[in-house]
PDB file of N, CA and C in Angstrom:
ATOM      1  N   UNK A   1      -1.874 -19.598 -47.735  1.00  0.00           N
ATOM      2  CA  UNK A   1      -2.508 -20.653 -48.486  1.00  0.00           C
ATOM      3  C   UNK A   1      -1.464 -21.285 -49.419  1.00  0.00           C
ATOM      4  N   UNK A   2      -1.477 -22.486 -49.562  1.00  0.00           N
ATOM      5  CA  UNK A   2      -0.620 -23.123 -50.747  1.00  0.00           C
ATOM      6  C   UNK A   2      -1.536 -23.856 -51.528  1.00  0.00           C
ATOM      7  N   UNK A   3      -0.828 -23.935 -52.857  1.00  0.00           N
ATOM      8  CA  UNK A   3      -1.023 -24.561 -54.046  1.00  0.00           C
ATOM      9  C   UNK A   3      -0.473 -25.365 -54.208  1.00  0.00           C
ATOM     10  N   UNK A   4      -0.638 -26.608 -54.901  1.00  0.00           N
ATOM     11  CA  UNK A   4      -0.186 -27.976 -55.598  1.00  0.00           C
ATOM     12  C   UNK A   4       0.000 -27.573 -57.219  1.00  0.00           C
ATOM     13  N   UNK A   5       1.010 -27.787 -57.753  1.00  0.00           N
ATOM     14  CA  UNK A   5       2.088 -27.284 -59.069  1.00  0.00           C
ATOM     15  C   UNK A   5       2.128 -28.472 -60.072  1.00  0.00           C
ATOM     16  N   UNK A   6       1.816 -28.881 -60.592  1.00  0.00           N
ATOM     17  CA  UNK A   6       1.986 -30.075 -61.419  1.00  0.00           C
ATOM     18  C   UNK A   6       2.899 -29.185 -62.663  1.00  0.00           C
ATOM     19  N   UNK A   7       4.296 -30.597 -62.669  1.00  0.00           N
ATOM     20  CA  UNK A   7       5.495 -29.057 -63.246  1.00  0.00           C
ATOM     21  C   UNK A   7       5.795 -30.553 -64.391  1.00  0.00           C
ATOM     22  N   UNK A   8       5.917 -30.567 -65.636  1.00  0.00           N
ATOM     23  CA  UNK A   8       6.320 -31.264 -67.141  1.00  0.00           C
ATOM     24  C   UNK A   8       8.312 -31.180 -66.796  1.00  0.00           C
ATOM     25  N   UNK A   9       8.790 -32.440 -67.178  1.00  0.00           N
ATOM     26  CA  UNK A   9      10.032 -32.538 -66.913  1.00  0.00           C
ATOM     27  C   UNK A   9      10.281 -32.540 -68.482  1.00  0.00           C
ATOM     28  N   UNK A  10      11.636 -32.439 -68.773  1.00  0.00           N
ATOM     29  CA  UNK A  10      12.206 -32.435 -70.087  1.00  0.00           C
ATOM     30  C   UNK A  10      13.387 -32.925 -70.246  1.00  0.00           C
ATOM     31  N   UNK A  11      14.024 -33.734 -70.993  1.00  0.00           N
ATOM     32  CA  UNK A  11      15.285 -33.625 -71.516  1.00  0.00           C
ATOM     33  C   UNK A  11      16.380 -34.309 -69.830  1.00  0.00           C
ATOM     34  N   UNK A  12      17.380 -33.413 -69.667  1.00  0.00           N
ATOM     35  CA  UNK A  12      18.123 -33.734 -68.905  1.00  0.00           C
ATOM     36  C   UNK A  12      17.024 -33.557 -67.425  1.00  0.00           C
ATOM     37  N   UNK A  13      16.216 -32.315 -67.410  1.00  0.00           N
ATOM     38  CA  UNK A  13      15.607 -32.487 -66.205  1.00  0.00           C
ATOM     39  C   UNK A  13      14.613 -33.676 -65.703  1.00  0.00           C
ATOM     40  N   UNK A  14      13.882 -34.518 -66.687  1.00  0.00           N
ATOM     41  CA  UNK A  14      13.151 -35.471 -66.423  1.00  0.00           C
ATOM     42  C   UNK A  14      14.081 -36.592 -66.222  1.00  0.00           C
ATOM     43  N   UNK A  15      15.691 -36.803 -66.796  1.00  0.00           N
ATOM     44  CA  UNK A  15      16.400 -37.419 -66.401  1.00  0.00           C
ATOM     45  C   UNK A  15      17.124 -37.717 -65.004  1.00  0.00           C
ATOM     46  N   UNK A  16      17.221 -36.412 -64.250  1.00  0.00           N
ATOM     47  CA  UNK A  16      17.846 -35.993 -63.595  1.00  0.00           C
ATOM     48  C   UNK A  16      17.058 -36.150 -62.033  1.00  0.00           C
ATOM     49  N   UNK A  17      15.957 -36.270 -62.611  1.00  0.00           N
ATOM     50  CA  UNK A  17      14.481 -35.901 -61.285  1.00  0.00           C
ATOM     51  C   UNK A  17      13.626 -37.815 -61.435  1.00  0.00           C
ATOM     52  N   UNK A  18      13.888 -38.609 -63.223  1.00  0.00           N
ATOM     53  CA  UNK A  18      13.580 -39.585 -62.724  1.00  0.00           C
ATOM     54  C   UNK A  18      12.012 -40.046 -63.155  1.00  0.00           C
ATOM     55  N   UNK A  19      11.676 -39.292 -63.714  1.00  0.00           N
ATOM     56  CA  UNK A  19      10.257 -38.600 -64.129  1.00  0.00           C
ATOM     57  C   UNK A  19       9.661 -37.374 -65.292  1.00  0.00           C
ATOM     58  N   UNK A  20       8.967 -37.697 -65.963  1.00  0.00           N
ATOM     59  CA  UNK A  20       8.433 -36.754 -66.483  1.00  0.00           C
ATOM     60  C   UNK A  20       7.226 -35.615 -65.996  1.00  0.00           C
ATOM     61  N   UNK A  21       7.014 -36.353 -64.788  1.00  0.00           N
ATOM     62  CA  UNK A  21       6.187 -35.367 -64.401  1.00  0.00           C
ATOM     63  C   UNK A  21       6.266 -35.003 -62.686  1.00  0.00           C
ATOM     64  N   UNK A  22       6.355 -34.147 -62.235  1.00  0.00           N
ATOM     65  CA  UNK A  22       6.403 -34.572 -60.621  1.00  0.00           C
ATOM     66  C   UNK A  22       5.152 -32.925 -60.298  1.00  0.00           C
ATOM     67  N   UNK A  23       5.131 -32.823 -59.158  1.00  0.00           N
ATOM     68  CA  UNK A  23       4.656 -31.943 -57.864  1.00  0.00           C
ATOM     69  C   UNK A  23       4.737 -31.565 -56.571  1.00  0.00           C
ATOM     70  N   UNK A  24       4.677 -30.024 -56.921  1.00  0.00           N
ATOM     71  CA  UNK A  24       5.212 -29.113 -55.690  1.00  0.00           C
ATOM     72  C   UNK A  24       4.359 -28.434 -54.875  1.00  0.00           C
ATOM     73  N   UNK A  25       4.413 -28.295 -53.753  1.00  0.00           N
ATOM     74  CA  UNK A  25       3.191 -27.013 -52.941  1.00  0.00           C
ATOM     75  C   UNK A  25       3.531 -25.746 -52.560  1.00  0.00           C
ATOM     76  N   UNK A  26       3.288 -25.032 -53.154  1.00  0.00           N
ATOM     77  CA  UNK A  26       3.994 -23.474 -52.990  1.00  0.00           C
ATOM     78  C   UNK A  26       3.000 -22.377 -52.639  1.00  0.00           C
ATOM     79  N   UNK A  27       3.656 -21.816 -51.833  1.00  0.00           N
ATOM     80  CA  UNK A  27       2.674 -20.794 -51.226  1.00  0.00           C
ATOM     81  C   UNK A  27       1.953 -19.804 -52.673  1.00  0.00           C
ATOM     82  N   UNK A  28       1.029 -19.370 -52.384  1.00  0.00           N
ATOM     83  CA  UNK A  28      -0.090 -18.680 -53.456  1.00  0.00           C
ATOM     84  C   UNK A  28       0.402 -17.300 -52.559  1.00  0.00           C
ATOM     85  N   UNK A  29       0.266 -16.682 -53.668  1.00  0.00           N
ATOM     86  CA  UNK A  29       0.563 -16.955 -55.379  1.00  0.00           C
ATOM     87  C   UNK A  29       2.177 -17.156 -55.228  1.00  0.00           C
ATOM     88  N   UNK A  30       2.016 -17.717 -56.220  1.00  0.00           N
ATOM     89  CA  UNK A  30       3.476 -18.012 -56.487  1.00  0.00           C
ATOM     90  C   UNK A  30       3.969 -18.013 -58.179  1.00  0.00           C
ATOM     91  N   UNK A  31       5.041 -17.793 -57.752  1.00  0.00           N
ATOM     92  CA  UNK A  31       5.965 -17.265 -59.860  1.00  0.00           C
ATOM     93  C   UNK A  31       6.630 -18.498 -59.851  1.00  0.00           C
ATOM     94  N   UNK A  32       6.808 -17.871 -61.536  1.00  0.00           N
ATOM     95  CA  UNK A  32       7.745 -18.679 -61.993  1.00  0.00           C
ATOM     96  C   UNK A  32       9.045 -19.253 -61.636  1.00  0.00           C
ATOM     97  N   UNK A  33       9.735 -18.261 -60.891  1.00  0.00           N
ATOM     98  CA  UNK A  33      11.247 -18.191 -60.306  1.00  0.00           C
ATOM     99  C   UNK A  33      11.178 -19.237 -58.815  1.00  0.00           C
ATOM    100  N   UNK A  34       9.355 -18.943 -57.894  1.00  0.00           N
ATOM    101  CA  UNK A  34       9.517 -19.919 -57.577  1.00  0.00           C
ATOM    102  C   UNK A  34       9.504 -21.360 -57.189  1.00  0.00           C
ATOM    103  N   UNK A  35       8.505 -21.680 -58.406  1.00  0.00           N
ATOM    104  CA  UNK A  35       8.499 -23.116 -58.740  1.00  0.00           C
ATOM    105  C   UNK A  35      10.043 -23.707 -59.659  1.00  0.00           C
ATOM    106  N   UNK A  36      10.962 -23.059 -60.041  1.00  0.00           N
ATOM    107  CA  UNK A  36      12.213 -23.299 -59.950  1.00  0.00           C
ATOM    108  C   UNK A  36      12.840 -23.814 -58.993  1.00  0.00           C
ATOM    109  N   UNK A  37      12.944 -22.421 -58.020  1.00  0.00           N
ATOM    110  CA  UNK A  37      13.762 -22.371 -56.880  1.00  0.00           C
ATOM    111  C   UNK A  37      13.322 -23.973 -55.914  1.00  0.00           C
ATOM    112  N   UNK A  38      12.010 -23.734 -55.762  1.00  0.00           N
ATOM    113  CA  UNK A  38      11.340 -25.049 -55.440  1.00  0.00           C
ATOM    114  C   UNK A  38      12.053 -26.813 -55.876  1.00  0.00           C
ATOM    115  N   UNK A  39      11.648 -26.874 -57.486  1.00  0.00           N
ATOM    116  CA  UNK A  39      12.201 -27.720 -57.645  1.00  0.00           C
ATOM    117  C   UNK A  39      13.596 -28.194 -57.434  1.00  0.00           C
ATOM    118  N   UNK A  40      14.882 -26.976 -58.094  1.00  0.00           N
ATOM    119  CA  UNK A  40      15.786 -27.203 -57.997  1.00  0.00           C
ATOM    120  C   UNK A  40      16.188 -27.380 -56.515  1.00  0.00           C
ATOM    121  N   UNK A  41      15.304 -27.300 -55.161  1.00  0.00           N
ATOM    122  CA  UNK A  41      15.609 -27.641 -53.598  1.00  0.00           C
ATOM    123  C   UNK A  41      15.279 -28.959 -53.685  1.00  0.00           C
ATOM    124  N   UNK A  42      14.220 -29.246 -54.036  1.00  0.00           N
ATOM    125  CA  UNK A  42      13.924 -30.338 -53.851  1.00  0.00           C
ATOM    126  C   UNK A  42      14.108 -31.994 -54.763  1.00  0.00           C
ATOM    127  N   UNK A  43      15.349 -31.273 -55.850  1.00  0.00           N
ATOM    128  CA  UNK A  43      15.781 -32.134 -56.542  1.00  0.00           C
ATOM    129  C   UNK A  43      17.576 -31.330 -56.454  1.00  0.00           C
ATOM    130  N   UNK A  44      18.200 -31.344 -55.739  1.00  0.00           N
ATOM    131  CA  UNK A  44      19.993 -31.158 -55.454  1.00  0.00           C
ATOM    132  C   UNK A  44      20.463 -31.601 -57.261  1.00  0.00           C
ATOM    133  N   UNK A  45      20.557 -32.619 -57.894  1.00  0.00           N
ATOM    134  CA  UNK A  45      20.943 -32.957 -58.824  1.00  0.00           C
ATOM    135  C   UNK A  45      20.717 -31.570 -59.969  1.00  0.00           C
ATOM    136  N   UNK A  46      19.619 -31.073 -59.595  1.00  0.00           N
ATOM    137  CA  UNK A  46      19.004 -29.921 -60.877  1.00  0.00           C
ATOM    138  C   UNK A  46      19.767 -28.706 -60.753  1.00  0.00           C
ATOM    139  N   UNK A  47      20.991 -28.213 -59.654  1.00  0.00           N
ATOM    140  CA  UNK A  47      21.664 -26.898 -59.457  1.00  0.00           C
ATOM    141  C   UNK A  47      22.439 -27.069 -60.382  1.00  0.00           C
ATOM    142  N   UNK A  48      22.827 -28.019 -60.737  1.00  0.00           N
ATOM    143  CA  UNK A  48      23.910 -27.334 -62.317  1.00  0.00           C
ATOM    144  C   UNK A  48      23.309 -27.187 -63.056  1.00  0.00           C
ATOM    145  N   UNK A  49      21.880 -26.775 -63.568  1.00  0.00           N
ATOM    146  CA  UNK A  49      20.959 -26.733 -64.820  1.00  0.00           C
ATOM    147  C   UNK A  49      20.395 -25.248 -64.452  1.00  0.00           C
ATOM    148  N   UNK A  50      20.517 -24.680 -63.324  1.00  0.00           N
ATOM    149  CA  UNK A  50      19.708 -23.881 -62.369  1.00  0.00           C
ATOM    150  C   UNK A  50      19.441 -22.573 -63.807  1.00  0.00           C
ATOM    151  N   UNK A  51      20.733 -21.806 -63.526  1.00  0.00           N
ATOM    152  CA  UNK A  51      20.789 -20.810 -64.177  1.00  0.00           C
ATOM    153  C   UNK A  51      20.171 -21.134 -65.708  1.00  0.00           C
ATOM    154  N   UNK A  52      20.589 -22.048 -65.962  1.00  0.00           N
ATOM    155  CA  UNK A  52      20.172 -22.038 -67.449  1.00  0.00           C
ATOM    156  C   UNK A  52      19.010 -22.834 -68.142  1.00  0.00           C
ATOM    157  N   UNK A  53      17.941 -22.989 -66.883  1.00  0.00           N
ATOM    158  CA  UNK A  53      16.532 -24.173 -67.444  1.00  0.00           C
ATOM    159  C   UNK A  53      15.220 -22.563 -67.328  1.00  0.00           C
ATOM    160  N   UNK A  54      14.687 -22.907 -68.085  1.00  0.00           N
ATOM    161  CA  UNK A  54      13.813 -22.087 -68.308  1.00  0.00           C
ATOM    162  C   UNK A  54      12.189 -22.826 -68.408  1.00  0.00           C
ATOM    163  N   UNK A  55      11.255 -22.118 -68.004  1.00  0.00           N
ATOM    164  CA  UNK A  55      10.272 -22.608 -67.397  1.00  0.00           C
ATOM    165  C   UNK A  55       9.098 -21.935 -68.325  1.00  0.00           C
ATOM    166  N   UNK A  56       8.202 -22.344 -68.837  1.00  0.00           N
ATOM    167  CA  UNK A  56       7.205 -22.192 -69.678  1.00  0.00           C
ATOM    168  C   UNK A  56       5.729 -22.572 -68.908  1.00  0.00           C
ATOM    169  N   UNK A  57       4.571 -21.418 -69.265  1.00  0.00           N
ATOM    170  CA  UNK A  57       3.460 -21.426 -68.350  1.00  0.00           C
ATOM    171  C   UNK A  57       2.626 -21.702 -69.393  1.00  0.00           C
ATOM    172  N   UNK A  58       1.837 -22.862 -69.328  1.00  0.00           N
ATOM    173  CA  UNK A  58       0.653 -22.949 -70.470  1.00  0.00           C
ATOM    174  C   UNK A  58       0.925 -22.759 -71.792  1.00  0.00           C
ATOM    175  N   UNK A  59       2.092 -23.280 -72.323  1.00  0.00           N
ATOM    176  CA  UNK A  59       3.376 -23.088 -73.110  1.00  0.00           C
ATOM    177  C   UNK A  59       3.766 -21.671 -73.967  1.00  0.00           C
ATOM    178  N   UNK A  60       4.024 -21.336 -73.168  1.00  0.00           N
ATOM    179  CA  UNK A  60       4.790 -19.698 -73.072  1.00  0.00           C
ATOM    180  C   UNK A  60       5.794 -19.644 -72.493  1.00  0.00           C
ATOM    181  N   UNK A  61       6.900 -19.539 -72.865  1.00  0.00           N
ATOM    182  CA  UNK A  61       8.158 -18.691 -71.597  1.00  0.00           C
ATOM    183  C   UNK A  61       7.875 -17.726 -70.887  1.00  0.00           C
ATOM    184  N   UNK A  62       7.887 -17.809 -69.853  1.00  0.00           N
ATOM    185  CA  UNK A  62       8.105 -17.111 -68.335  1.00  0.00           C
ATOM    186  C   UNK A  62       8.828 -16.173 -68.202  1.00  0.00           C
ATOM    187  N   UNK A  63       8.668 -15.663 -67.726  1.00  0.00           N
ATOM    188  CA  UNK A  63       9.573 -14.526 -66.899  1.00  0.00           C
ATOM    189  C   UNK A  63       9.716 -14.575 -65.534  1.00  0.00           C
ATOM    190  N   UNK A  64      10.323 -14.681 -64.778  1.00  0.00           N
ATOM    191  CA  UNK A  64      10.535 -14.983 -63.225  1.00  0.00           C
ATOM    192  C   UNK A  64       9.659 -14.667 -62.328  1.00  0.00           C
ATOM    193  N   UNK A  65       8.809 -13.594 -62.833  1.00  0.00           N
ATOM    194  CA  UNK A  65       8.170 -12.956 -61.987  1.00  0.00           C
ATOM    195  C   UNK A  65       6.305 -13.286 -62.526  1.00  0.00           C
ATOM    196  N   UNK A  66       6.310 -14.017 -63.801  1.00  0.00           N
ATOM    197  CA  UNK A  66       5.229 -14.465 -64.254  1.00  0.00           C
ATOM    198  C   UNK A  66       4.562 -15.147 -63.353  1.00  0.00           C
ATOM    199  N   UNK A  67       3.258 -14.882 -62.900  1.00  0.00           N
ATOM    200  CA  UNK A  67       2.721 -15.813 -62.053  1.00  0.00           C
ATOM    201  C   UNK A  67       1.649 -17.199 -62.063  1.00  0.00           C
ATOM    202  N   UNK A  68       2.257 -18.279 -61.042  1.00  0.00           N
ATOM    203  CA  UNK A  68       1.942 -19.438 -61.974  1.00  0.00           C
ATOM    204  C   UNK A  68       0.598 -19.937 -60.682  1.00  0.00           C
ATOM    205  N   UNK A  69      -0.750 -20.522 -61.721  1.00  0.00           N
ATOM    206  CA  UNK A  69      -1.284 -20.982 -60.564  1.00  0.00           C
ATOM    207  C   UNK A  69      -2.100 -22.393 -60.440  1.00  0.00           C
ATOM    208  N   UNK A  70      -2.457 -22.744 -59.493  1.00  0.00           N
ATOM    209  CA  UNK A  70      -3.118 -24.686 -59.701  1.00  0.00           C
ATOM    210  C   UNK A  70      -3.976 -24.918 -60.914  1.00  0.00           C
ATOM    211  N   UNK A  71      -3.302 -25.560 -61.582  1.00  0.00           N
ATOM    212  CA  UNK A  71      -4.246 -25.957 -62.971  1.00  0.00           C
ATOM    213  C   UNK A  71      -2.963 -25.471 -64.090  1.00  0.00           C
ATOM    214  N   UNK A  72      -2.279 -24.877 -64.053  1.00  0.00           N
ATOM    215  CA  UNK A  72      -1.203 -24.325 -65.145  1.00  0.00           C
ATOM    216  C   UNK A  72      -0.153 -25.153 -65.435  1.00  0.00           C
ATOM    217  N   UNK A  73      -0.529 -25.378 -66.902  1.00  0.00           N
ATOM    218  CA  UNK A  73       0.395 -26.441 -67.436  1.00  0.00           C
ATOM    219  C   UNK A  73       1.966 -25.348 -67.013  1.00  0.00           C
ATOM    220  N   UNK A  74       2.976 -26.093 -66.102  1.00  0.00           N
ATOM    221  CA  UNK A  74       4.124 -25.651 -66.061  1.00  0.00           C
ATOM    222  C   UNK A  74       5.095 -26.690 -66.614  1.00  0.00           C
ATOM    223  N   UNK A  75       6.016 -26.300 -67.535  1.00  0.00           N
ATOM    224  CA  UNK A  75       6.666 -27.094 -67.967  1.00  0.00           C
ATOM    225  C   UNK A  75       8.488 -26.132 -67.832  1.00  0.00           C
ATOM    226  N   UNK A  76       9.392 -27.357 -67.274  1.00  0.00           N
ATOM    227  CA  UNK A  76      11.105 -27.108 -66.799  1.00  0.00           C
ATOM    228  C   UNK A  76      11.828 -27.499 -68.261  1.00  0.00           C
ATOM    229  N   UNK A  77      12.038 -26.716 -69.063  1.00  0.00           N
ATOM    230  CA  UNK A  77      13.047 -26.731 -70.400  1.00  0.00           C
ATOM    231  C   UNK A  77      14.391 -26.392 -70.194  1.00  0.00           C
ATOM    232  N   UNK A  78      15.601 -27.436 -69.807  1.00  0.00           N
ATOM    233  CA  UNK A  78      16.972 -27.351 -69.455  1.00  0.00           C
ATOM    234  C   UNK A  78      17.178 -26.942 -70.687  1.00  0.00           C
ATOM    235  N   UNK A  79      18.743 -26.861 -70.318  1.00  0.00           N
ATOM    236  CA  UNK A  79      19.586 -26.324 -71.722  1.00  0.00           C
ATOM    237  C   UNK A  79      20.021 -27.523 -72.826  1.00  0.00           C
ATOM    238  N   UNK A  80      19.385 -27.348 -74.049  1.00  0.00           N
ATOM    239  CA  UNK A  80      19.392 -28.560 -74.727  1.00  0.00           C
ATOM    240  C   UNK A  80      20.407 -28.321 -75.808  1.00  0.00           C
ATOM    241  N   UNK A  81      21.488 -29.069 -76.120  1.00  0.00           N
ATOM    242  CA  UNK A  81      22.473 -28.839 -77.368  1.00  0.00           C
ATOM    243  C   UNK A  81      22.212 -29.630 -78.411  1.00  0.00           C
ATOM    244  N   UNK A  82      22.889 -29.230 -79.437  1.00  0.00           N
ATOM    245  CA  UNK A  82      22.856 -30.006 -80.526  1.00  0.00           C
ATOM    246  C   UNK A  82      22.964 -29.764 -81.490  1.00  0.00           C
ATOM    247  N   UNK A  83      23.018 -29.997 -83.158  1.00  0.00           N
ATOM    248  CA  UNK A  83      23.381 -29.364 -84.204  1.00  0.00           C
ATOM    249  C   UNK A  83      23.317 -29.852 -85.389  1.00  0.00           C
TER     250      UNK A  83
END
């Protein structure tokens, strides 16, 4: 069975993808690590952010293995600098 992901862009990733908001279909159940893996395939531009964007469920940080499902605010938080 798959799910439809409605995933919140941020910062360099909503830049990068073009959008603040996009969607993915991922097999159920499915985690955090892979509505990543997901996006970053289906957006090439997002592998230099890979390692270091972190993904928040119903605004919580994730853990890779957190599991995410249709209806869950998912939101992609790249690495943001500044000072």
């Amino acid at each position: 069975m798959t799910q439809t992901i409605t995933v919140l862009l941020f910062a360099a990733a909503r830049e990068t993808v073009g959008s603040a908001e996009t969607t993915l279909s991922l097999a159920a159940p499915a985690t955090a690590r892979a509505v990543l893996d997901a996006l970053t395939e289906a957006h090439p531009g997002l592998r230099g952010y890979h390692r270091a964007m972190r993904v928040a469920i119903n605004g919580a940080y994730a853990r890779d293995d957190d599991p995410v499902a249709a209806g869950d605010e998912v939101a992609i938080i790249p690495p943001v600098a500044g000072g």
